[in-house]
C-alpha atoms as a PDB file:
ATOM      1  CA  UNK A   1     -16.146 -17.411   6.731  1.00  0.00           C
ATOM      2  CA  UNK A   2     -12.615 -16.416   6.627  1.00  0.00           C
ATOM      3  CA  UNK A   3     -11.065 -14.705   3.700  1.00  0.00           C
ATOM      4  CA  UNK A   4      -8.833 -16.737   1.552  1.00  0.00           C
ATOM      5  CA  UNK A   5      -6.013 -15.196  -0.828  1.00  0.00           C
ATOM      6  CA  UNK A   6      -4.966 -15.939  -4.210  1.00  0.00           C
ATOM      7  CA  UNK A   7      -2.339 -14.440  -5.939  1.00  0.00           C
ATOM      8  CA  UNK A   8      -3.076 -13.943  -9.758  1.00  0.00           C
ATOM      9  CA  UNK A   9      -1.169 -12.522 -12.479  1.00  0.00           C
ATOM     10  CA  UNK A  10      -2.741  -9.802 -14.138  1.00  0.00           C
ATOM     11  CA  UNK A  11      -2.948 -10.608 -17.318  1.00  0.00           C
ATOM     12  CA  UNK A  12      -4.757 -13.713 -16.199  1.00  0.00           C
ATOM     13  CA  UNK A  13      -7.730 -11.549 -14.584  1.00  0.00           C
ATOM     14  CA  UNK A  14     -10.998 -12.493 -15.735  1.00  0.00           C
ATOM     15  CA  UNK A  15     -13.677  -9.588 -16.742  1.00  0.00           C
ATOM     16  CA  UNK A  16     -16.107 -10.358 -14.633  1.00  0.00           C
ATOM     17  CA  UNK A  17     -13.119 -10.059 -11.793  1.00  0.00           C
ATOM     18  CA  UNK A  18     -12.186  -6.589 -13.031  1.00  0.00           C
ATOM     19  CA  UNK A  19     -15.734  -5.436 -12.831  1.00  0.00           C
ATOM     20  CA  UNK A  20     -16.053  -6.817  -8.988  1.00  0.00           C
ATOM     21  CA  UNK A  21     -13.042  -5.424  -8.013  1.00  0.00           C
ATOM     22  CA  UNK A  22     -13.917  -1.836  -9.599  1.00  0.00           C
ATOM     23  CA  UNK A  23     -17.460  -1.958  -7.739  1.00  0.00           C
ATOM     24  CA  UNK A  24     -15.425  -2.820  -4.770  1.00  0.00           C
ATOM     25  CA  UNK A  25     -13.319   0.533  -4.999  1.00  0.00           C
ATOM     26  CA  UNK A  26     -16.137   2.719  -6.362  1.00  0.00           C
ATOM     27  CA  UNK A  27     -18.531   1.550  -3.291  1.00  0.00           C
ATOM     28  CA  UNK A  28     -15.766   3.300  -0.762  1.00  0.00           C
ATOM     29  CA  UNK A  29     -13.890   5.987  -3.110  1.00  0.00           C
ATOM     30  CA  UNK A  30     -15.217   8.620  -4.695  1.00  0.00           C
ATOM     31  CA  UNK A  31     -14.123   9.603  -8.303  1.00  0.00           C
ATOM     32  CA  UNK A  32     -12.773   6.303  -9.098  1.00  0.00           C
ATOM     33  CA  UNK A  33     -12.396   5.962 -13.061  1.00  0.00           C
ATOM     34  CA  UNK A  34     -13.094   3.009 -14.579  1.00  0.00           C
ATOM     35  CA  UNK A  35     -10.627   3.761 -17.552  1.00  0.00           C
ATOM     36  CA  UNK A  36      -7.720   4.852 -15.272  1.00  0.00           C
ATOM     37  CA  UNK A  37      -8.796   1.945 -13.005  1.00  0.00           C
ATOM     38  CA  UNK A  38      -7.784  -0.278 -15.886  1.00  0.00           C
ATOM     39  CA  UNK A  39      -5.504   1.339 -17.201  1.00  0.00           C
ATOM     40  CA  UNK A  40      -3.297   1.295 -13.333  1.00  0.00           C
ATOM     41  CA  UNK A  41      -3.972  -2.509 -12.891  1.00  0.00           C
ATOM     42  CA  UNK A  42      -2.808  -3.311 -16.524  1.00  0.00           C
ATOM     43  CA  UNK A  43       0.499  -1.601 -15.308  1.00  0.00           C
ATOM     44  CA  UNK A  44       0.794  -3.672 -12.100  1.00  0.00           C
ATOM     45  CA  UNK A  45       2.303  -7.747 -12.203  1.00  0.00           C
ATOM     46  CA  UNK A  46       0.432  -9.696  -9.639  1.00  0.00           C
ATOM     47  CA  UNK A  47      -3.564  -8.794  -7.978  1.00  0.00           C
ATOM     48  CA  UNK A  48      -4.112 -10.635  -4.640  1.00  0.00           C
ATOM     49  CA  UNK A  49      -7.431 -11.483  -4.608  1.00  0.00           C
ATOM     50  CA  UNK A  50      -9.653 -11.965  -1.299  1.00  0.00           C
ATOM     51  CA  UNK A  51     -12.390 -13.773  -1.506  1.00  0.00           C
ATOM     52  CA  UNK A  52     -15.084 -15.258   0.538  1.00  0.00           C
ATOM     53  CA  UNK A  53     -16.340 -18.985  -0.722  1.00  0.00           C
ATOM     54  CA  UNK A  54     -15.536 -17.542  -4.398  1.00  0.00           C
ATOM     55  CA  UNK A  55     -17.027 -13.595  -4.261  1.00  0.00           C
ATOM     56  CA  UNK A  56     -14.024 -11.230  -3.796  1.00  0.00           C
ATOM     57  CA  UNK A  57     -14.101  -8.970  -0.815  1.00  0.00           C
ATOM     58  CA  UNK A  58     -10.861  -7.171  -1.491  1.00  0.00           C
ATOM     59  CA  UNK A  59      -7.781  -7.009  -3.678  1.00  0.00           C
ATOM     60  CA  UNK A  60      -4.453  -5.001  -3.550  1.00  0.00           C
ATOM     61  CA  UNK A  61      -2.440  -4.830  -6.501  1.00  0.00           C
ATOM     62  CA  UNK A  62       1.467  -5.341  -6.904  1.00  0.00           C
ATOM     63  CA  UNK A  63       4.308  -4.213  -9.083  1.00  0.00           C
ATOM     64  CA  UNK A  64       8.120  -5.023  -8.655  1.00  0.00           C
ATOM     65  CA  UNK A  65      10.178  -2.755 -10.757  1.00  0.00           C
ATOM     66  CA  UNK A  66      13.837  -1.824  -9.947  1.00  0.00           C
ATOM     67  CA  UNK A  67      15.092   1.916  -9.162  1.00  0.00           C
ATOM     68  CA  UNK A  68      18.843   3.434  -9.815  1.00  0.00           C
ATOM     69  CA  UNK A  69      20.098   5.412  -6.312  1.00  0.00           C
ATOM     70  CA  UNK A  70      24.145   6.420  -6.868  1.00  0.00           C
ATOM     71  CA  UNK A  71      25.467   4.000  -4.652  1.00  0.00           C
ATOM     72  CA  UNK A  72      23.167   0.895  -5.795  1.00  0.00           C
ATOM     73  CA  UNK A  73      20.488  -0.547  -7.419  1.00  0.00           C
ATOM     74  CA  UNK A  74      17.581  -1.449  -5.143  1.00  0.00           C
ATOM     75  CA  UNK A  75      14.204  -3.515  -6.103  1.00  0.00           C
ATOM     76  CA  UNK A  76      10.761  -1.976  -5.158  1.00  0.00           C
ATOM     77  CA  UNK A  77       7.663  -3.367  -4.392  1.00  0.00           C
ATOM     78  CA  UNK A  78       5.058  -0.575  -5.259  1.00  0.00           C
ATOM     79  CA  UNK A  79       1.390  -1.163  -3.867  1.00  0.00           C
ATOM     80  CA  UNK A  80      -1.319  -0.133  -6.336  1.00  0.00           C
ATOM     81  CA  UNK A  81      -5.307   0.285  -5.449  1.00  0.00           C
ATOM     82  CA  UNK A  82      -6.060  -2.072  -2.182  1.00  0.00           C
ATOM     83  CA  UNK A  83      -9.434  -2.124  -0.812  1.00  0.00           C
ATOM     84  CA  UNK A  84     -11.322  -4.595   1.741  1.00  0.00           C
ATOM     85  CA  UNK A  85     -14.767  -4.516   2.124  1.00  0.00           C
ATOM     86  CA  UNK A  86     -15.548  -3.311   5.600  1.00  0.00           C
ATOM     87  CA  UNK A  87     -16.423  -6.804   7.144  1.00  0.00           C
ATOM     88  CA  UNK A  88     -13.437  -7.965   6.871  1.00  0.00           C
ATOM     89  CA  UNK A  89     -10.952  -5.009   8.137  1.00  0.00           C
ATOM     90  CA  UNK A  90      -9.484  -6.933  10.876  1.00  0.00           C
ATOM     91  CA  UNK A  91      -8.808  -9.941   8.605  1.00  0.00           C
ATOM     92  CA  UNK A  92      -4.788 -11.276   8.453  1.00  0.00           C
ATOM     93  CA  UNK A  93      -5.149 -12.886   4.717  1.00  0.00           C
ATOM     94  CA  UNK A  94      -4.359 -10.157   3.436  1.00  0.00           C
ATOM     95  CA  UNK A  95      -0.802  -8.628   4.907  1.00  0.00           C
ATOM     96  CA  UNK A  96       0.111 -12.671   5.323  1.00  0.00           C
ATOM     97  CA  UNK A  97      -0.513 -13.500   1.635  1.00  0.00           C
ATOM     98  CA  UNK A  98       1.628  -9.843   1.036  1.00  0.00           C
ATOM     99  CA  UNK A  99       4.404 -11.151   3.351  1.00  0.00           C
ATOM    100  CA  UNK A 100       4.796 -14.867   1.569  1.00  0.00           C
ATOM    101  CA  UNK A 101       4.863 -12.800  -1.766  1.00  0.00           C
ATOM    102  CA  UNK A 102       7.441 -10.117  -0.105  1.00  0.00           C
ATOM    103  CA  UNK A 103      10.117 -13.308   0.753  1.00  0.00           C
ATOM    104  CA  UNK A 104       9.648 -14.771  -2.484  1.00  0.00           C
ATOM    105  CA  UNK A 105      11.260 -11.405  -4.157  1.00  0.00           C
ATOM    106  CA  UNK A 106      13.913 -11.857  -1.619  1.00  0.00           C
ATOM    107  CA  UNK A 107      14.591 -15.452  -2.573  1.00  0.00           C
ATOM    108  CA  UNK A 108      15.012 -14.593  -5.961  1.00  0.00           C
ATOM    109  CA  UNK A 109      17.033 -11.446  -5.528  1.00  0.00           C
ATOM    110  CA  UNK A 110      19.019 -12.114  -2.727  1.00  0.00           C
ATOM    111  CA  UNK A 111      21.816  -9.998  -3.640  1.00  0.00           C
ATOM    112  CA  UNK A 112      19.690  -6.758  -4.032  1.00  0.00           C
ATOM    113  CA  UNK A 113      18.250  -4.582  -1.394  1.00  0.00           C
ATOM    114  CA  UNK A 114      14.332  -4.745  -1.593  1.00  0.00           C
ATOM    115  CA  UNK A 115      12.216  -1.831  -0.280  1.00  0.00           C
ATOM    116  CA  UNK A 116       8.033  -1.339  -0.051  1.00  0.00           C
ATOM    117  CA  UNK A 117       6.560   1.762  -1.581  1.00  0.00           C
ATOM    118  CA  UNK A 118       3.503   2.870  -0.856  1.00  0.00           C
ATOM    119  CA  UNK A 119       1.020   5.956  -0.982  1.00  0.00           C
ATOM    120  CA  UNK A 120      -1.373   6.033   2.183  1.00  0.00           C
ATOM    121  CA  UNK A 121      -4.528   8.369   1.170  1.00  0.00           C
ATOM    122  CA  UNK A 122      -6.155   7.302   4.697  1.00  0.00           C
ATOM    123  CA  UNK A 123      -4.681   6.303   8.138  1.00  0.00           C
ATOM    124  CA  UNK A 124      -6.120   2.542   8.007  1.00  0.00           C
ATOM    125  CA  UNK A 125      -3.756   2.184   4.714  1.00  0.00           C
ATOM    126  CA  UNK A 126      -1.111   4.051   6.693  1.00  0.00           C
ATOM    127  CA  UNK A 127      -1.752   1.668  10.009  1.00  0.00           C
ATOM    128  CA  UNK A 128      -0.766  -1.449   7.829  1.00  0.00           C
ATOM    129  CA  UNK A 129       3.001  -0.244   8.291  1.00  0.00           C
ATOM    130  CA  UNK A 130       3.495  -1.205  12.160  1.00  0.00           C
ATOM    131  CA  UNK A 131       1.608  -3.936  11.984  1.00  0.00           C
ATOM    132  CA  UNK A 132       3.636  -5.174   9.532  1.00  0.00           C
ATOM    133  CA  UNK A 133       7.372  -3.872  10.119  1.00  0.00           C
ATOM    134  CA  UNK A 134       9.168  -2.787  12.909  1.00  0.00           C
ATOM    135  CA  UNK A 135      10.964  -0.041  11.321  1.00  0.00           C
ATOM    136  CA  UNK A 136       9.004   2.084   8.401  1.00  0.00           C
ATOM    137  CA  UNK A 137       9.013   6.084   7.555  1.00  0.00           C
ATOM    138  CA  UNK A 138       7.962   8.378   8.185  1.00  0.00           C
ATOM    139  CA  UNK A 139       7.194   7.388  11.176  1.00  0.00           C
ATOM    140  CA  UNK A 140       6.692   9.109  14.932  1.00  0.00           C
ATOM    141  CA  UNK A 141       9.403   6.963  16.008  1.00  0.00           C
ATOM    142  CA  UNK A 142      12.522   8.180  14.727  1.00  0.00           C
ATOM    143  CA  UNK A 143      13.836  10.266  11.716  1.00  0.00           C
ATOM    144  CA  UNK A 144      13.905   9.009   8.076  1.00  0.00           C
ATOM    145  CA  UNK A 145      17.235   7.823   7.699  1.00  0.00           C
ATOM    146  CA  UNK A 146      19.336   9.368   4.754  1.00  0.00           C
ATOM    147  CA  UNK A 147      19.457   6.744   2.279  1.00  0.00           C
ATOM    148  CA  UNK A 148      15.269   5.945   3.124  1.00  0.00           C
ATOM    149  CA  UNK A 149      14.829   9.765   2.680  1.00  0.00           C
ATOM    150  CA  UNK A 150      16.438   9.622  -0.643  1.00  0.00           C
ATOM    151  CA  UNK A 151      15.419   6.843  -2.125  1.00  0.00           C
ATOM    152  CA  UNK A 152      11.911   8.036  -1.546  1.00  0.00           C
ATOM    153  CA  UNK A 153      12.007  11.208  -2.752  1.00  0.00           C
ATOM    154  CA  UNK A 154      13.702   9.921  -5.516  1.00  0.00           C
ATOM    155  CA  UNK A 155      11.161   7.129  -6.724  1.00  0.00           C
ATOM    156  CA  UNK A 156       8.400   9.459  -6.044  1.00  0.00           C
ATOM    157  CA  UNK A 157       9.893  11.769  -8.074  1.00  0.00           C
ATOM    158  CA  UNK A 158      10.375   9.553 -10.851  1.00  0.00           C
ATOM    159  CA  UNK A 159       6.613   8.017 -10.847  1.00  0.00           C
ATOM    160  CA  UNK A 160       5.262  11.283  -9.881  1.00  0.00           C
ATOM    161  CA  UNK A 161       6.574  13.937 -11.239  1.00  0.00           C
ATOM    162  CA  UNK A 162       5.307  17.189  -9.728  1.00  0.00           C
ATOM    163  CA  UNK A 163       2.634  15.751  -7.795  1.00  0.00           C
ATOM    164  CA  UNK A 164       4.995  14.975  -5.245  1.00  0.00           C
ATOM    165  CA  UNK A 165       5.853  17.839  -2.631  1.00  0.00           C
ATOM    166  CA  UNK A 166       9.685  16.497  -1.264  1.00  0.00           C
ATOM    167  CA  UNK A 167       9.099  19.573   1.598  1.00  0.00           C
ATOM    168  CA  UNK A 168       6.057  17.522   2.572  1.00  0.00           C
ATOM    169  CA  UNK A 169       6.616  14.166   1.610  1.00  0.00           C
ATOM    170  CA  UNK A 170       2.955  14.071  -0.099  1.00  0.00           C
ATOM    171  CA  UNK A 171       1.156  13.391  -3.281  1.00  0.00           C
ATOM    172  CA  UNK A 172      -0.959  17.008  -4.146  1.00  0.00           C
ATOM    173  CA  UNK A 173      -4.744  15.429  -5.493  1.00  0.00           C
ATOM    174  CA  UNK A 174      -6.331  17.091  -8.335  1.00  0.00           C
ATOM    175  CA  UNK A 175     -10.008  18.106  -8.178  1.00  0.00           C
ATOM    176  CA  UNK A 176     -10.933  14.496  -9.872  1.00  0.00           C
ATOM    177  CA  UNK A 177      -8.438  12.542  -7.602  1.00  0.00           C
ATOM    178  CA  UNK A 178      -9.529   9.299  -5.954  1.00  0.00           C
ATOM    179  CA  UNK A 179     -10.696  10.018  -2.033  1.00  0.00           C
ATOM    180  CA  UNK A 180     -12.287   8.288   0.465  1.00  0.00           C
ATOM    181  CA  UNK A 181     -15.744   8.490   0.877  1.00  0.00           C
ATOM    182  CA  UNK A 182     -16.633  10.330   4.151  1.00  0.00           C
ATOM    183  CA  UNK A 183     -17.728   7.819   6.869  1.00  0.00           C
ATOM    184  CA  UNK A 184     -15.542   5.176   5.294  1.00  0.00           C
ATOM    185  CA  UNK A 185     -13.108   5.659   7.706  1.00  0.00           C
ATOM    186  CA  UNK A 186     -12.943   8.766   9.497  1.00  0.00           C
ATOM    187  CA  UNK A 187     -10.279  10.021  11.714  1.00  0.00           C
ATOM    188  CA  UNK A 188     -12.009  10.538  15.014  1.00  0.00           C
ATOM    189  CA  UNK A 189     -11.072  11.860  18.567  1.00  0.00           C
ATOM    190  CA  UNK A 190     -10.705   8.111  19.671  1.00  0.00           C
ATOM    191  CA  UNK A 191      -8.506   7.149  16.624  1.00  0.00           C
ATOM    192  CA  UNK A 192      -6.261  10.245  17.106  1.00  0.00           C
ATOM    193  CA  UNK A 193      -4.968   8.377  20.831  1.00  0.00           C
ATOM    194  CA  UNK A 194      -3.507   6.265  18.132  1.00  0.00           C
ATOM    195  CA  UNK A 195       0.362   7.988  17.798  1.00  0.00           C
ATOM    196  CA  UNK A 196       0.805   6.486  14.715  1.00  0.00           C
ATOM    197  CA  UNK A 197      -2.772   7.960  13.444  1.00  0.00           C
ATOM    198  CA  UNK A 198      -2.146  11.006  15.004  1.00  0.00           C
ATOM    199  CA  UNK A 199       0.913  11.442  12.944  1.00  0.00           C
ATOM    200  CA  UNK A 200      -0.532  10.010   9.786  1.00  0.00           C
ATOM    201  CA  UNK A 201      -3.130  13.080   9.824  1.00  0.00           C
ATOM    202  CA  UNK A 202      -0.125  15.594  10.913  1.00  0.00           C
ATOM    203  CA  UNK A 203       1.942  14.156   8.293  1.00  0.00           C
ATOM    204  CA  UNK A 204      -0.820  14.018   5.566  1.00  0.00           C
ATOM    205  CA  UNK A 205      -3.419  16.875   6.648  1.00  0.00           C
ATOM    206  CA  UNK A 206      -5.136  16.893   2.908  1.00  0.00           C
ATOM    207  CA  UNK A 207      -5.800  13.025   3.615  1.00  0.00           C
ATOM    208  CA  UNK A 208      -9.780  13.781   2.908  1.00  0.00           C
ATOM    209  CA  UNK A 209      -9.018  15.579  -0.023  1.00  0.00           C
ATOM    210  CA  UNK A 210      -7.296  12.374  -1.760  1.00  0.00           C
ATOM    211  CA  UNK A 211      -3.707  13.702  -0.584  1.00  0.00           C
ATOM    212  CA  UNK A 212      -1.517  11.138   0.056  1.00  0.00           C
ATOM    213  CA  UNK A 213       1.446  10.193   1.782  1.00  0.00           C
ATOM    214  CA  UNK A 214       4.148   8.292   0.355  1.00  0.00           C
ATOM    215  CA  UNK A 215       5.895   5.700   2.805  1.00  0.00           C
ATOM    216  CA  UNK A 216       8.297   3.234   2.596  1.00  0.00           C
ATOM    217  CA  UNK A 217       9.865   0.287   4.474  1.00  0.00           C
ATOM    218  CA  UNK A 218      13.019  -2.286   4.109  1.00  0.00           C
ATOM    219  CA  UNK A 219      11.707  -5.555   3.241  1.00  0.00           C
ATOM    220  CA  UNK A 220      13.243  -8.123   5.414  1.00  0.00           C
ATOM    221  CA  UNK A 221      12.890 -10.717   7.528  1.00  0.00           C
ATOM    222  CA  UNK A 222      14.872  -9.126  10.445  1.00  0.00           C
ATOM    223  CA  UNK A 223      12.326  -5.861   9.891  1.00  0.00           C
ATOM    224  CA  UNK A 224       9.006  -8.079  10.023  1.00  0.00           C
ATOM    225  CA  UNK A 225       6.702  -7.897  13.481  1.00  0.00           C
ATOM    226  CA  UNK A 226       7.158 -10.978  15.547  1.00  0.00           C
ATOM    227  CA  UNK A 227       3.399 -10.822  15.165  1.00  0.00           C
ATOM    228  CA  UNK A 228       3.295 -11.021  11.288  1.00  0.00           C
ATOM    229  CA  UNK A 229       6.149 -13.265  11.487  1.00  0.00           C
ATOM    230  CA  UNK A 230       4.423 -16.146  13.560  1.00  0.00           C
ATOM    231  CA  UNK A 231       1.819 -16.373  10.998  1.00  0.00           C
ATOM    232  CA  UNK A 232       4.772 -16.408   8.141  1.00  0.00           C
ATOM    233  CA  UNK A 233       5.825 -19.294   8.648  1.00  0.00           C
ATOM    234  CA  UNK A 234       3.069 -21.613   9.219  1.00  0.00           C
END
């Protein structure tokens, strides 16, 4: 059965659905609190739930919020805890349900530059970027752009604080810090042929130490895949 997404406010999330989607991360992170777990998705807007005739399979959770750069202000989408059981990996609901949200904060902001924030602790969070857009950082591609560069450092700064290294563009985990469990979803020699992979784990070497690396992309319709963007608009 295919998974089918539903966009909820948060405030609107049941009990029972907090306690699923908690089991969820705790059966593939280690360390996962289930105080800080609430206390993270009572700070985000909007949870899309995945589910399977009614049991949820996955969630990611979503907060708009707006950030002050010198020369403008620019709206950010910031990705909190996302997690799909492993069945359903190569399932579309999820980045197509994300997209549909994504141009609905364009439509009502159309006059404000909209950007995607997110931290990647593993390389199958970090691979969501070029399936998604066609230009992201960092990236093996090309340099971070100046303004991208700066407006990244500078969010991650703000949310952050000293957890994030500017030199390395990571998040520093603490000793109780979320991290995948190992066998989740290991980098291996066959996943390393992968460029973008291969410089996820350059990039973000602590990864299995709940390291992460903090990305960001423009969100527009001219930087959508044509891939993502045929399923967009059915």
């Amino acid at each position: 059965m295919a998974l089918q997404a539903h966009v909820t406010p948060v405030n609107q999330i049941s009990e029972v659905q907090i306690l699923t989607m908690l089991r969820i991360m705790q059966t593939y992170y280690l360390n996962v609190d289930a105080v800080q777990f609430r206390t993270d998705l009572k700070e985000k807007d909007l949870v899309i739930l995945l589910h399977e005739e009614g049991a949820i399979r996955g969630f990611s959770t979503w907060l708009l919020t707006e950030h002050e750069m010198p020369e403008q202000k620019v709206n950010i989408i910031f990705s909190g805890d996302t997690i799909i059981e492993k069945a359903h990996w190569h399932s579309l609901a999820l980045p197509i349900a994300w997209g549909r949200l994504m141009l609905s904060a364009l439509a009502r902001y159309p006059d404000r530059e909209l950007y995607w924030v997110l931290t990647s602790k593993g390389h199958k969070t970090y691979r969501f970027l070029p399936v998604f857009f066609r230009e992201f950082y960092p990236a093996f591609m090309k340099n971070t752009p100046v303004f991208e560069e700066a407006l990244l450092h500078s969010f991650a700064s703000h949310r952050f604080g000293n957890r994030f290294n500017p030199a390395t563009g990571t998040l520093t985990a603490s000793d109780k810090a979320q991290k995948l469990i190992p066998g989740v979803a290991d980098i291996t020699e066959a996943r390393r042929k992968d460029k973008h992979v291969a410089f996820f784990e350059r990039m973000n070497p602590g990864c299995t130490q709940g390291d992460e690396l903090v990305c960001l992309a423009r969100c527009h319709p001219d930087n959508i895949s044509p891939f993502i963007k045929r399923y967009l608009k059915t």
